[in-house]
C-alpha atoms as a PDB file:
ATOM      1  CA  UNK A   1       8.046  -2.849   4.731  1.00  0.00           C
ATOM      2  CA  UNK A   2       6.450   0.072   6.256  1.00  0.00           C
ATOM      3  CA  UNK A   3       2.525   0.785   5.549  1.00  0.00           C
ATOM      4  CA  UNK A   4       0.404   3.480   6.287  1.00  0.00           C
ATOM      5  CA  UNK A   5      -3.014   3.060   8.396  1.00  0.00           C
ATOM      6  CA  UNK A   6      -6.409   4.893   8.626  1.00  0.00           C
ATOM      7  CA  UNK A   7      -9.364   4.379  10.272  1.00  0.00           C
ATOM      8  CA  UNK A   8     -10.105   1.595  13.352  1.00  0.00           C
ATOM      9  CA  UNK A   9      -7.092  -0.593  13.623  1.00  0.00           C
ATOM     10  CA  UNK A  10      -9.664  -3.235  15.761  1.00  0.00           C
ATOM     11  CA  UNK A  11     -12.310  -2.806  12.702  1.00  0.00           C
ATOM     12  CA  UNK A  12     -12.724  -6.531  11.009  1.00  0.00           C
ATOM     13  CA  UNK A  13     -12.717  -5.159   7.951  1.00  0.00           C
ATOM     14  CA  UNK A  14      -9.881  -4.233   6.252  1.00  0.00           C
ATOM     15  CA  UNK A  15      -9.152  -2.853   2.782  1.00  0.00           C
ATOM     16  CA  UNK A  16      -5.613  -3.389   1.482  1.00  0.00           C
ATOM     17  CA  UNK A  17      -4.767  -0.503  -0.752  1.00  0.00           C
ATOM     18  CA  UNK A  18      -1.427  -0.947  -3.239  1.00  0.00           C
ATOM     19  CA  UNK A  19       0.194   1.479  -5.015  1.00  0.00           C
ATOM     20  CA  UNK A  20       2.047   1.101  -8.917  1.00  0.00           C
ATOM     21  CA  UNK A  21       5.392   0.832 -10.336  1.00  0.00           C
ATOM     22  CA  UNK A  22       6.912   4.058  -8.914  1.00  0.00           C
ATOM     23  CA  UNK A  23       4.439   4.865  -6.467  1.00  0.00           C
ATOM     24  CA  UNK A  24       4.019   4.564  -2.938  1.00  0.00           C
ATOM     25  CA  UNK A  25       1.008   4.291   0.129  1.00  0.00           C
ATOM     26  CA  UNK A  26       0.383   8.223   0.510  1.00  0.00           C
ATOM     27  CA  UNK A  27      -0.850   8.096  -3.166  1.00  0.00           C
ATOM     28  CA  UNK A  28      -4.493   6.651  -1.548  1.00  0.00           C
ATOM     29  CA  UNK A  29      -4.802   9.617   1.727  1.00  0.00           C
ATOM     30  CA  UNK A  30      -7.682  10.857  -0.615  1.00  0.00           C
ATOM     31  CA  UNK A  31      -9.285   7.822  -0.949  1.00  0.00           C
ATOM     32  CA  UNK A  32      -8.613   6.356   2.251  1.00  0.00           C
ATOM     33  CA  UNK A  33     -10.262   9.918   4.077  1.00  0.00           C
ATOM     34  CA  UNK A  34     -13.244   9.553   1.286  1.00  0.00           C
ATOM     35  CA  UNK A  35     -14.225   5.720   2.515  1.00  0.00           C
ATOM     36  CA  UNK A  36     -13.825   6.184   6.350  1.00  0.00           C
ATOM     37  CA  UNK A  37     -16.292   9.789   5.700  1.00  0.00           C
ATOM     38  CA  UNK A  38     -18.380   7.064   3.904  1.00  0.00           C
ATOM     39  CA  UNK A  39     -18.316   4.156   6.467  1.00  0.00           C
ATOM     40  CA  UNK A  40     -19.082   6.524   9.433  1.00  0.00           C
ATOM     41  CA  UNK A  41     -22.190   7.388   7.757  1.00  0.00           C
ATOM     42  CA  UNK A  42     -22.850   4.078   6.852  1.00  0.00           C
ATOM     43  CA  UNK A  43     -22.398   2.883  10.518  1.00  0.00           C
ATOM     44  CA  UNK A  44     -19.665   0.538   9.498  1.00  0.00           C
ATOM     45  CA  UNK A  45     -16.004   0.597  11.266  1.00  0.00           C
ATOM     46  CA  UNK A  46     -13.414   0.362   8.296  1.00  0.00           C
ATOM     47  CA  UNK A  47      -9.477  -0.135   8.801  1.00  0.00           C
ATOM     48  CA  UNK A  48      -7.789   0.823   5.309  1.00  0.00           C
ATOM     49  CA  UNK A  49      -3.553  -0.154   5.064  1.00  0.00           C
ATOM     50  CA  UNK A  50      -1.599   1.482   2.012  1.00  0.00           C
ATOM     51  CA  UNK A  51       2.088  -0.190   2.172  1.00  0.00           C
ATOM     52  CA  UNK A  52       5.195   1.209   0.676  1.00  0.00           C
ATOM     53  CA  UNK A  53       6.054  -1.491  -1.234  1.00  0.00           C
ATOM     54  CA  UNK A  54       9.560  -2.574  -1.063  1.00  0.00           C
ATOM     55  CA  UNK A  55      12.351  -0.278  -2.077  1.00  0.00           C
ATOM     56  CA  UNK A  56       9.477   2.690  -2.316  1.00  0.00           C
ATOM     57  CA  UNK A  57       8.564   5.376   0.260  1.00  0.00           C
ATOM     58  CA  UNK A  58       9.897   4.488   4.215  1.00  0.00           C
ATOM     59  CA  UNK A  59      10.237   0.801   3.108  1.00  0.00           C
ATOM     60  CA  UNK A  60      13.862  -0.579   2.560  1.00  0.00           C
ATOM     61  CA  UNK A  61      15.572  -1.226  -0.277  1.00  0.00           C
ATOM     62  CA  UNK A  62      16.641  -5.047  -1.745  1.00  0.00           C
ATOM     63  CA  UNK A  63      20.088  -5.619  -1.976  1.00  0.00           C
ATOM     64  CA  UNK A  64      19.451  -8.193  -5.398  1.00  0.00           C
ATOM     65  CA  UNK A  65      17.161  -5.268  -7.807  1.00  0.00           C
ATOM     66  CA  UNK A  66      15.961  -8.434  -9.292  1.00  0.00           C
ATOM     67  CA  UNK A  67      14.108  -9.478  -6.387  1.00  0.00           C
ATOM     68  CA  UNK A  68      11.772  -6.142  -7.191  1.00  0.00           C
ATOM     69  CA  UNK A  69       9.026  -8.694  -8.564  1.00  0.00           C
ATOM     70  CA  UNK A  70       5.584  -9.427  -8.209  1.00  0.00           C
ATOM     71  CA  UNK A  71       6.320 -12.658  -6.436  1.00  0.00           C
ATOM     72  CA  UNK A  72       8.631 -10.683  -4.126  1.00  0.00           C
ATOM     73  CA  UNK A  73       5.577  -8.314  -3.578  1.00  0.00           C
ATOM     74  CA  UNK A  74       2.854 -10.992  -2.976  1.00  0.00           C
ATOM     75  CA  UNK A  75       5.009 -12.816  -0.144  1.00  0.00           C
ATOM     76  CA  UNK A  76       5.570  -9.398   1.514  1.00  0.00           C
ATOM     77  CA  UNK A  77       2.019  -8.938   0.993  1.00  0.00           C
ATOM     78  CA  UNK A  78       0.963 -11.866   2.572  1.00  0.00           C
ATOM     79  CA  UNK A  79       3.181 -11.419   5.996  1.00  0.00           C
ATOM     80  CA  UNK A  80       1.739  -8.076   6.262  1.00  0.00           C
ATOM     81  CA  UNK A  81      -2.060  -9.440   6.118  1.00  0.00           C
ATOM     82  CA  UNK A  82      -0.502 -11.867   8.609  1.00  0.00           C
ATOM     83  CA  UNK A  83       0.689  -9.526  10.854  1.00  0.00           C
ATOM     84  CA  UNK A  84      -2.597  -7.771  10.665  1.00  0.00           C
ATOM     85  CA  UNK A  85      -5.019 -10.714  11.264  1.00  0.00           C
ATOM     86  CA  UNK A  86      -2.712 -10.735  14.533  1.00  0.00           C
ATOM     87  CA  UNK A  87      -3.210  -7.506  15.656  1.00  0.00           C
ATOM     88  CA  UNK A  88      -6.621  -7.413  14.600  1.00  0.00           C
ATOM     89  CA  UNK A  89      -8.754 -10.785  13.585  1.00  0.00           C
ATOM     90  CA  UNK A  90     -10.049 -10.174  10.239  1.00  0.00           C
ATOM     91  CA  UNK A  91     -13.685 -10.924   8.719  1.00  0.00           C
ATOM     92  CA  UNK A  92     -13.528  -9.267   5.506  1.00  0.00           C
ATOM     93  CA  UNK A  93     -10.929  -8.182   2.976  1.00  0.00           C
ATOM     94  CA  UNK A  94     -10.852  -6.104   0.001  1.00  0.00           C
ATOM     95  CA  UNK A  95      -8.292  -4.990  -2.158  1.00  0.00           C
ATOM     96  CA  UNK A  96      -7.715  -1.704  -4.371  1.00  0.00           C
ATOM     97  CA  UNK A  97      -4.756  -2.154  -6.635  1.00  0.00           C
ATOM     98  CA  UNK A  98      -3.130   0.388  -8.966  1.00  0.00           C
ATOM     99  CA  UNK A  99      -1.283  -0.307 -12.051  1.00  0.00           C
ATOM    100  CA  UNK A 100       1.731  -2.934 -10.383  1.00  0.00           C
ATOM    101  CA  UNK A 101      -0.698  -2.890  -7.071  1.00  0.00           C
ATOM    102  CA  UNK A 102      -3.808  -4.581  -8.718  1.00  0.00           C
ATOM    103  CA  UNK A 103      -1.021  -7.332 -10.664  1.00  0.00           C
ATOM    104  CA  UNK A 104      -0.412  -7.647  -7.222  1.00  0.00           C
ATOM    105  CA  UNK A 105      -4.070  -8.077  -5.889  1.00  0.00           C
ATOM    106  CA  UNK A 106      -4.784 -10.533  -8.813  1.00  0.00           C
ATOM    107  CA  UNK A 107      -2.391 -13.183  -7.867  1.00  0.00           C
ATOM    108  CA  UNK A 108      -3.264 -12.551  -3.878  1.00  0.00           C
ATOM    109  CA  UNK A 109      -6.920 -12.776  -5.246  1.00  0.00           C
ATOM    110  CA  UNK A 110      -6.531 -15.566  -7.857  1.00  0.00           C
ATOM    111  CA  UNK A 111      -3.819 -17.992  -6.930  1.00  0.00           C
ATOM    112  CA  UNK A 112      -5.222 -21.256  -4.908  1.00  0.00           C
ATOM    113  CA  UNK A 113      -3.728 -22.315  -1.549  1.00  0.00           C
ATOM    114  CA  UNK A 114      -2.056 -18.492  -0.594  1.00  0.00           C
ATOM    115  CA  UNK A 115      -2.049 -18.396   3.383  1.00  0.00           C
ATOM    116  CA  UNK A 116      -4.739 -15.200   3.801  1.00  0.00           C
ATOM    117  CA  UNK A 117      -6.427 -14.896   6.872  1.00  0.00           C
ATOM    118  CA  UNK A 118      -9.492 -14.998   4.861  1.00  0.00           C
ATOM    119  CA  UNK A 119     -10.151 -14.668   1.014  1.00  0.00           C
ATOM    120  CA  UNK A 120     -10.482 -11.535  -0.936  1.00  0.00           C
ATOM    121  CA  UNK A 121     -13.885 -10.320  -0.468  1.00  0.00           C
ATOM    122  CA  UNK A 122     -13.695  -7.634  -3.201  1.00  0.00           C
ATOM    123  CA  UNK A 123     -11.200  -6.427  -5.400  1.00  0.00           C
ATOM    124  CA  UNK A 124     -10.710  -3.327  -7.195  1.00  0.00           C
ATOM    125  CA  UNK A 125      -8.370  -3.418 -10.331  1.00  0.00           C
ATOM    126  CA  UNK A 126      -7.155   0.093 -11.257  1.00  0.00           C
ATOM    127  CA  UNK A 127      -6.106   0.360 -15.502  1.00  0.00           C
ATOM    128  CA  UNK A 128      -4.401  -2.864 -15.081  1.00  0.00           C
ATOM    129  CA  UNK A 129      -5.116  -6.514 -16.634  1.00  0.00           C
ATOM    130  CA  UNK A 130      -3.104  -9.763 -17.061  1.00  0.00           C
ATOM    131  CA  UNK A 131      -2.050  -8.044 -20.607  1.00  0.00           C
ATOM    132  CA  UNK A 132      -0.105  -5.280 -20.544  1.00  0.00           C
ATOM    133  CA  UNK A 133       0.967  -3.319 -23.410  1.00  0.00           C
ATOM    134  CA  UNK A 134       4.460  -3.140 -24.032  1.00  0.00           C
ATOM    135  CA  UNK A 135       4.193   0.597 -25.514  1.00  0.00           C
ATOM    136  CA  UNK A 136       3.496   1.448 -22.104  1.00  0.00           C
ATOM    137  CA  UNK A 137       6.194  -0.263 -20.208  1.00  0.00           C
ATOM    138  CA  UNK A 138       8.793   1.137 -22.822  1.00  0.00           C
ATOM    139  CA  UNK A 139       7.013   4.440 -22.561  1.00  0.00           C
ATOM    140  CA  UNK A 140       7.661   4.189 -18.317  1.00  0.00           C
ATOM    141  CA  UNK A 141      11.225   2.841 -19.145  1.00  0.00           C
ATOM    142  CA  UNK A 142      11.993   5.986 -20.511  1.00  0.00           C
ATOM    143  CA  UNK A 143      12.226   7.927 -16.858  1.00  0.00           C
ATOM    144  CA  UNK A 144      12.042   4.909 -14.380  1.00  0.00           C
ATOM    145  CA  UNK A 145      14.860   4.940 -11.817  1.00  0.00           C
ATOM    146  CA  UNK A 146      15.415   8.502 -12.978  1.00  0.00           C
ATOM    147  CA  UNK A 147      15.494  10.254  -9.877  1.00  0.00           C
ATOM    148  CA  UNK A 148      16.491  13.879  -9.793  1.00  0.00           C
ATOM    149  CA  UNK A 149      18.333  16.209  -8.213  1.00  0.00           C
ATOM    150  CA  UNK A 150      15.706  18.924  -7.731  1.00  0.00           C
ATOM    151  CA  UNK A 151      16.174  22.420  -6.300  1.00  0.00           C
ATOM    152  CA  UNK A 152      12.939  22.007  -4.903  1.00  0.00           C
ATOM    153  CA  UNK A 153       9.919  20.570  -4.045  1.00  0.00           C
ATOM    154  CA  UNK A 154       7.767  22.573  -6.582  1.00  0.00           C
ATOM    155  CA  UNK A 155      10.615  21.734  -9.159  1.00  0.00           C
ATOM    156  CA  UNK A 156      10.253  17.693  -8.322  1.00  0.00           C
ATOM    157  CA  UNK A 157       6.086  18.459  -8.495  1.00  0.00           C
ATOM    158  CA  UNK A 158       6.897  20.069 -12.031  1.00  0.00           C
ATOM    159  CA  UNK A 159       8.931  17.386 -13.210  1.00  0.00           C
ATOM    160  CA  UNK A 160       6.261  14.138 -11.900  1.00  0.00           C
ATOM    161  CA  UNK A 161       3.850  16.116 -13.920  1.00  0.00           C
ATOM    162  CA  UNK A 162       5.741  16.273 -16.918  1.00  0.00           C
ATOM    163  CA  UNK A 163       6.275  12.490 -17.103  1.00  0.00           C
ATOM    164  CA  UNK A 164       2.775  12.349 -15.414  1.00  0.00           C
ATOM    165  CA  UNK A 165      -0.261  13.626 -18.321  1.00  0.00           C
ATOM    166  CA  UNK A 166      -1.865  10.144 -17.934  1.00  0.00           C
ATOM    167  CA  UNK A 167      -3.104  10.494 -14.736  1.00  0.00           C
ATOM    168  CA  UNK A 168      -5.676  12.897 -15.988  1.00  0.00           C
ATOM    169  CA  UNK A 169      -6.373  16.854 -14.994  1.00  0.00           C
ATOM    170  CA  UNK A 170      -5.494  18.036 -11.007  1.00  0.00           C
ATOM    171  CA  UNK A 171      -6.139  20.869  -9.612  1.00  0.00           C
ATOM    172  CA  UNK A 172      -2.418  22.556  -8.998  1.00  0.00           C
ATOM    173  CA  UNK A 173      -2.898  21.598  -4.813  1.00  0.00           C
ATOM    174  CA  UNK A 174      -3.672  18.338  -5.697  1.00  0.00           C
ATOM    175  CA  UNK A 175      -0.603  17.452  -7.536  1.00  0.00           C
ATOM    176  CA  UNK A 176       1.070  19.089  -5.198  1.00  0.00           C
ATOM    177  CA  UNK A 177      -0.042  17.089  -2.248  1.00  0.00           C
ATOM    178  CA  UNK A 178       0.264  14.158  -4.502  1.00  0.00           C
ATOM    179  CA  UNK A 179       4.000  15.012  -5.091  1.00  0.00           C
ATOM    180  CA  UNK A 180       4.789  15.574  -1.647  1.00  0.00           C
ATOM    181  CA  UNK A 181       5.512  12.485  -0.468  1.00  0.00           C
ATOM    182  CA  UNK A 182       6.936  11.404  -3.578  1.00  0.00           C
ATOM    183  CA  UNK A 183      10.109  13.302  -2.933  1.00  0.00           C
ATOM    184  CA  UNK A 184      12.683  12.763  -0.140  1.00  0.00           C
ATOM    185  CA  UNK A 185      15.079  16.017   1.587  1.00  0.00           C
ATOM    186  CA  UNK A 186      18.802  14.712   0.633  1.00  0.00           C
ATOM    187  CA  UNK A 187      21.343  15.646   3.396  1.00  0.00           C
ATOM    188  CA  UNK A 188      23.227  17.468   0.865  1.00  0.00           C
ATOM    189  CA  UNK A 189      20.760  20.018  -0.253  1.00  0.00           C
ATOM    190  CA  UNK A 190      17.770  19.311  -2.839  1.00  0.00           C
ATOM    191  CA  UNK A 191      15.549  16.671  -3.341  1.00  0.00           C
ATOM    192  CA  UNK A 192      15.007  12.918  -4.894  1.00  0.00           C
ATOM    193  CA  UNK A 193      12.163  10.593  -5.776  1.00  0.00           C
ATOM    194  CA  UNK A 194      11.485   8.410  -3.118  1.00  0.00           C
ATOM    195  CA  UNK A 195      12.751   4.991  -4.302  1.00  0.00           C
ATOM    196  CA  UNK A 196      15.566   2.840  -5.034  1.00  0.00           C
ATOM    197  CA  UNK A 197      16.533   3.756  -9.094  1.00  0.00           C
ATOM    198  CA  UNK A 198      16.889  -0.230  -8.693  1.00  0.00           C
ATOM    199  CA  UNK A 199      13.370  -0.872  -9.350  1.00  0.00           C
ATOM    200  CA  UNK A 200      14.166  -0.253 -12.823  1.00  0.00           C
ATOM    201  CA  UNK A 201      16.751  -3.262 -13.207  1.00  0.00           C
ATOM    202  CA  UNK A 202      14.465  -5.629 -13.911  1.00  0.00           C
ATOM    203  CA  UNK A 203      12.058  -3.865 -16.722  1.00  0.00           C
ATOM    204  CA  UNK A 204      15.250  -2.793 -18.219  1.00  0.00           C
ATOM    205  CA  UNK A 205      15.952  -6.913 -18.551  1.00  0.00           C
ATOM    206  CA  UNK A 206      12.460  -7.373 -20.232  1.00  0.00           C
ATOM    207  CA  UNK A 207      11.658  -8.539 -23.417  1.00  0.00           C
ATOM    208  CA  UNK A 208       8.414  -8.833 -25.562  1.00  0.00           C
ATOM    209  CA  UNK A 209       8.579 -12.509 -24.798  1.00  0.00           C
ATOM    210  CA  UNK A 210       8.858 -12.546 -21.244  1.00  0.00           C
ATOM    211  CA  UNK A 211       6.127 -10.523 -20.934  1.00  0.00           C
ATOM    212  CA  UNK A 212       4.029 -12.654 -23.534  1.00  0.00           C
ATOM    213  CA  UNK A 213       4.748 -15.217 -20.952  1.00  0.00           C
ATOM    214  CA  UNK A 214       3.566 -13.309 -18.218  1.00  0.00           C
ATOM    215  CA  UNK A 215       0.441 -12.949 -19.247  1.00  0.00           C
ATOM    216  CA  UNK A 216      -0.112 -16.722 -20.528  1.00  0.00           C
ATOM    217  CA  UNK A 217       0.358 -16.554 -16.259  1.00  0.00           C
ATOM    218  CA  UNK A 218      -1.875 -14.083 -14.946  1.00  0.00           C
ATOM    219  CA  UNK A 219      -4.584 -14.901 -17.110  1.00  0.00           C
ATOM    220  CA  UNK A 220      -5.538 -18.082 -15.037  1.00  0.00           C
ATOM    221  CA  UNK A 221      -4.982 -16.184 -11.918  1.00  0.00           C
ATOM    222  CA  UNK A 222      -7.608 -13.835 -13.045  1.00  0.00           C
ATOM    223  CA  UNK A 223     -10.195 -16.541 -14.090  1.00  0.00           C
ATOM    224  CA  UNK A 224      -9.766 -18.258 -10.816  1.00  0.00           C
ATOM    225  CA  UNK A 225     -10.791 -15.063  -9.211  1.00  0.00           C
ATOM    226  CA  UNK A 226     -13.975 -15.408  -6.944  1.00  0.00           C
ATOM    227  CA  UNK A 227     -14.364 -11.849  -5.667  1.00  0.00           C
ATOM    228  CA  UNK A 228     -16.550  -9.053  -7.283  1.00  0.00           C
ATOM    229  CA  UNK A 229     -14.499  -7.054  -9.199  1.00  0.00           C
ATOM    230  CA  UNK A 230     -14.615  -3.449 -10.287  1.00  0.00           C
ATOM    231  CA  UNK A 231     -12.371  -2.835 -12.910  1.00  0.00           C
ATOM    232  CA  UNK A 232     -11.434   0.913 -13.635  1.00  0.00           C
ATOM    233  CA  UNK A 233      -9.668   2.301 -17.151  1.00  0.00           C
ATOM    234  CA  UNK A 234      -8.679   5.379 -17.884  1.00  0.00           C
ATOM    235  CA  UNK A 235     -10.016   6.065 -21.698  1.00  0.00           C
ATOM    236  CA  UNK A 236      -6.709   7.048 -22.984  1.00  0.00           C
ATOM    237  CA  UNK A 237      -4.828   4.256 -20.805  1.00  0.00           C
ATOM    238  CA  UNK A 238      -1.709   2.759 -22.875  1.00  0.00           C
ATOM    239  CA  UNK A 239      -1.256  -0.073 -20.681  1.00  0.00           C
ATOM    240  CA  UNK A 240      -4.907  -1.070 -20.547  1.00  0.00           C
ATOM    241  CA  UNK A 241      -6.175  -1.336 -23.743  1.00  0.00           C
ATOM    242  CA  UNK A 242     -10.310  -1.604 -24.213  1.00  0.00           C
ATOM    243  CA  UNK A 243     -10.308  -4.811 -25.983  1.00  0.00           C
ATOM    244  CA  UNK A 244      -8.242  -6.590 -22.951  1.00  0.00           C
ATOM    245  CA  UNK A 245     -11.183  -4.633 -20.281  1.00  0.00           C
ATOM    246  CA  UNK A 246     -13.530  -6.699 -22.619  1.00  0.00           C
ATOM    247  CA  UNK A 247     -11.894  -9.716 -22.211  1.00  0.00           C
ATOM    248  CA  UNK A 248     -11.953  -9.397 -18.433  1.00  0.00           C
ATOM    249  CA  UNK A 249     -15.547  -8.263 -18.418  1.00  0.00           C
ATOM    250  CA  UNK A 250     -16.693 -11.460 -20.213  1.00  0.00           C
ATOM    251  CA  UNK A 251     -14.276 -13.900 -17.658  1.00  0.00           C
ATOM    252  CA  UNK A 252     -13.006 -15.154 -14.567  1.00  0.00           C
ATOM    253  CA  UNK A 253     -15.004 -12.423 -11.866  1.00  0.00           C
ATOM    254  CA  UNK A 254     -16.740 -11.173 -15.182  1.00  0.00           C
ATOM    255  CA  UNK A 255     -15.392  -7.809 -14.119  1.00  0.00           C
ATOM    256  CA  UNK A 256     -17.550  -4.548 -13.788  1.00  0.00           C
ATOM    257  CA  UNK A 257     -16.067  -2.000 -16.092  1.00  0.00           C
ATOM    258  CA  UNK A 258     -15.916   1.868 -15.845  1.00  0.00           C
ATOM    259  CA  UNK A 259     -14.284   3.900 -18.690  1.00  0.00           C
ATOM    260  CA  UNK A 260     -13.335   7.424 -17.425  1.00  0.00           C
ATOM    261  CA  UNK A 261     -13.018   9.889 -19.808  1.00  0.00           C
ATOM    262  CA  UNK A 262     -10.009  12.288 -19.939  1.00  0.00           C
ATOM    263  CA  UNK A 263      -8.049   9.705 -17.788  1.00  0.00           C
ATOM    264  CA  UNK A 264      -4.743   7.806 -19.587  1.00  0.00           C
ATOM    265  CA  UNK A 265      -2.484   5.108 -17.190  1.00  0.00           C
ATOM    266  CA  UNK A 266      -3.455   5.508 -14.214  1.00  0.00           C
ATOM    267  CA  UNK A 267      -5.732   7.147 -12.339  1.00  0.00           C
ATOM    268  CA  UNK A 268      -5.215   8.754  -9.328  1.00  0.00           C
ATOM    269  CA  UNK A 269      -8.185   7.789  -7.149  1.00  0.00           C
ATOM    270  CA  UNK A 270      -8.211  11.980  -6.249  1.00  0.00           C
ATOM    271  CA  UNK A 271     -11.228  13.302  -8.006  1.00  0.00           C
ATOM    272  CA  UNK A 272     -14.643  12.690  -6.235  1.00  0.00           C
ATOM    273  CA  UNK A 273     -16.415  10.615  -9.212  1.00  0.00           C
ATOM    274  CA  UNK A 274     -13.302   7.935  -8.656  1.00  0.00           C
ATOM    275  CA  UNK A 275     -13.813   7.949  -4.843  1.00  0.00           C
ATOM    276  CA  UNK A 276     -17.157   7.595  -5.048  1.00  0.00           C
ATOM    277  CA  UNK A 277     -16.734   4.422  -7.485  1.00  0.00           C
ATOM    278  CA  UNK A 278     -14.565   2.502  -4.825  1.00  0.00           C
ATOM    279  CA  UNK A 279     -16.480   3.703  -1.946  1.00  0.00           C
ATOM    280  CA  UNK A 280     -20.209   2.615  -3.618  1.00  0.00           C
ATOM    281  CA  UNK A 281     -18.257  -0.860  -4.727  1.00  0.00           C
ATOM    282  CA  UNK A 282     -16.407  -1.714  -1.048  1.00  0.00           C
ATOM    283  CA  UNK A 283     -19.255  -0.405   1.678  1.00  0.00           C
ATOM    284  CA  UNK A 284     -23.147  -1.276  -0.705  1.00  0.00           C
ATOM    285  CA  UNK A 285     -24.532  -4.401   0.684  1.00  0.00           C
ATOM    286  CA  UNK A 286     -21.468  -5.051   3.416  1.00  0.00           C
ATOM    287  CA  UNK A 287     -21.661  -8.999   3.409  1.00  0.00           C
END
């Protein structure tokens, strides 16, 4: 599993952030940039690590697509933090979690006995809840593990914008440096997304059921949750509805909501009122 790493690699604290479905590290340069700006000027040293997660970005593949699963995710999860608390000893650990990263985060955050160097100190859970709405995972079924050709990189940018309108209004050089590292040179000629088409096996296996059951899971993870949590929805999410927010803002962590207007599933974390969110939420009062 490769990851990518800003900021003071001795710094004892570390925030952890994880991309969603079809995603991968690079998506958080913006954010990680905006909270090392902000810890420097808060006098705090800050070391911020945004994996690929398996079969995405520089990371391998799995040879079994049904091992591309949040449990899969947690234990790879959990070496990495290992293998960081080695290089570095940690004091304090946060989490930011997009979409598939924060279902992630919850169980790392929420299930008891997990081998973390220390607990979660704060976790950020980006339009994602322990429901999620099936409209939306039929809607990303529709062009998961769909992976070009394209001519070109601007053609690839065109075509994760198309599939893409949730993540809210960019500024043309910010979807393009978005896209960038979304898309991978083939030896051939043109380009391809950056992960294994795989990934899609095992949402292509799911049924209303399993994913009723799912959710009769992750609910107890989240209510077992002892970290501050900031939850973030984008008004027009699909996946996130505002009745499930509600739920988690009256539960478990008793979650801090923000609804941002103009913003479906997910957002990107780019635009300087969503930095600013994080950064205020991780670095105020630095226990």
């Amino acid at each position: 599993m490769a990851w990518w790493q800003w900021g003071d690699a001795a710094a004892p604290h570390g925030v952890v952030c994880v991309h969603g479905l079809s995603r991968q590290g690079r998506d958080f340069d913006t954010l990680a940039r905006t909270l090392l700006e902000q810890a420097h000027a808060r006098g705090q040293s800050l070391r911020v690590v945004c994996p690929d997660v398996a079969g995405r970005g520089e990371s391998d593949w799995l040879p079994d697509p049904m091992r591309y699963q949040v449990s899969t995710y947690v234990a790879d999860m959990l070496a990495l933090l290992a293998r960081l608390h080695a290089q570095a000893p940690m004091q304090a650990l946060d989490w930011v979690g997009t979409s598939m990263g924060g279902l992630i985060g919850m169980t790392v955050a929420g299930a008891p006995g997990l081998p973390l160097p220390v607990p979660v100190r704060r976790l950020v859970l980006n339009d994602v809840g322990p429901r999620v709405e099936w409209v939306a995972l039929a809607r990303i079924g529709q062009y998961l593990g769909k992976t070009g050709p394209f001519a070109t990189v601007e053609e690839g940018a065109a075509a994760l914008r198309a599939i893409s309108t949730g993540f809210g209004p960019h500024s043309d050089a910010e979807w393009l440096a978005l896209s960038r590292p979304m898309l991978r040179a083939q030896p051939q000629g043109g380009w391809r997304l950056h992960y294994d088409p795989a990934i899609a096996v095992p949402l292509e296996g799911l049924t209303p059921e399993a994913l009723a059951a799912g959710e009769a899971a992750l609910w107890p993870l989240y209510d077992a949750i002892a970290a501050p949590t900031l939850l973030l929805r984008g008004a027009q999410s699909d996946l996130l509805t505002a009745e499930t927010a509600s739920h988690m803002a009256a539960r478990g962590p008793k979650a801090r909501v923000v609804t941002l207007a103009g913003v479906g599933h997910a957002p990107t974390l780019v635009a300087p009122d969503q930095t600013a969110l994080v950064c205020d939420f991780l670095l105020s009062e630095l226990a």
